[in-house]
Protein backbone atom coordinates (compact mmCIF):
# COMPACT_ATOMS: atom_id res chain seq x y z
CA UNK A 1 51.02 51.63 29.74
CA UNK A 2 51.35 55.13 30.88
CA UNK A 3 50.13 58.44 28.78
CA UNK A 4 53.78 59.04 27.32
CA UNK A 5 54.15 55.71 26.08
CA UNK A 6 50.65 56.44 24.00
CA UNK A 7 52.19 59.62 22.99
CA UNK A 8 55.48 57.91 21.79
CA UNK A 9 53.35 55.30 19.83
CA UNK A 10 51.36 58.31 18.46
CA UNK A 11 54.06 59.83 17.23
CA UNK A 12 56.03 56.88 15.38
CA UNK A 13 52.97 55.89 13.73
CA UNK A 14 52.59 59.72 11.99
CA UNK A 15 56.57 59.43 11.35
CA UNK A 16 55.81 56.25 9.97
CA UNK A 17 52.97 57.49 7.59
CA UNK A 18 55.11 60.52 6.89
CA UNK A 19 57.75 59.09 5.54
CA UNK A 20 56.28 57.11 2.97
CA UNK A 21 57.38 57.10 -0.36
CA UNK A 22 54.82 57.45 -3.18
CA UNK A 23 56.01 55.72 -6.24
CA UNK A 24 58.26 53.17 -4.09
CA UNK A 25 55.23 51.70 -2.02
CA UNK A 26 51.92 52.83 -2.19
CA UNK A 27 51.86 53.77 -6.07
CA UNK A 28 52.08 49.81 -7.00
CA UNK A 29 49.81 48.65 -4.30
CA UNK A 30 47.07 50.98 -5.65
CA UNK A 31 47.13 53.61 -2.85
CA UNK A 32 48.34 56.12 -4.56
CA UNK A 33 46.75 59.48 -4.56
CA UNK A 34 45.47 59.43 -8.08
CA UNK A 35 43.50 56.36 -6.99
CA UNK A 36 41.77 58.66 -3.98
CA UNK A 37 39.78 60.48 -6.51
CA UNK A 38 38.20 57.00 -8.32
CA UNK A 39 37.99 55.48 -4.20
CA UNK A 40 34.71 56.21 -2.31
CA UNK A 41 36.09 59.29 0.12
CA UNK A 42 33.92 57.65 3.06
CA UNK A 43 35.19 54.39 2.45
CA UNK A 44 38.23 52.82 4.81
CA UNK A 45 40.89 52.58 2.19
CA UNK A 46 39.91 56.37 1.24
CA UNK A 47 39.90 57.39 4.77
CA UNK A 48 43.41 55.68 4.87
CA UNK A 49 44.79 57.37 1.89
CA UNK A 50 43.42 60.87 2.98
CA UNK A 51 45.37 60.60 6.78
CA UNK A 52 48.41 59.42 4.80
CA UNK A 53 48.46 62.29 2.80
CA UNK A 54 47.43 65.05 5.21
CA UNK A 55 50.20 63.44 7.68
CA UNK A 56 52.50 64.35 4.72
């Protein structure tokens, strides 16, 4: 595993986050970004919601 194929994964996991559609399929799962605010910031499903949403 060389450093471009660690780029290349880098980079289709931040696509992958970026393309994400709200109200299709995080909205029903409860990650939406209303739900951030009631979710302990510091907490891993808050830290997951913020990157998803600064990726954006």
């Amino acid at each position: 595993m060389g450093l471009w194929t660690l780029l290349e994964g880098c980079l289709l996991i931040a696509n992958a986050l970026a393309i994400l559609d709200e109200d299709r399929f995080l909205a029903p799962k409860g990650w939406s970004f209303q739900e951030y605010s009631g979710v302990k910031r510091n907490s891993l499903k808050g830290q997951i919601i913020g990157l998803i949403y600064a990726t954006q």
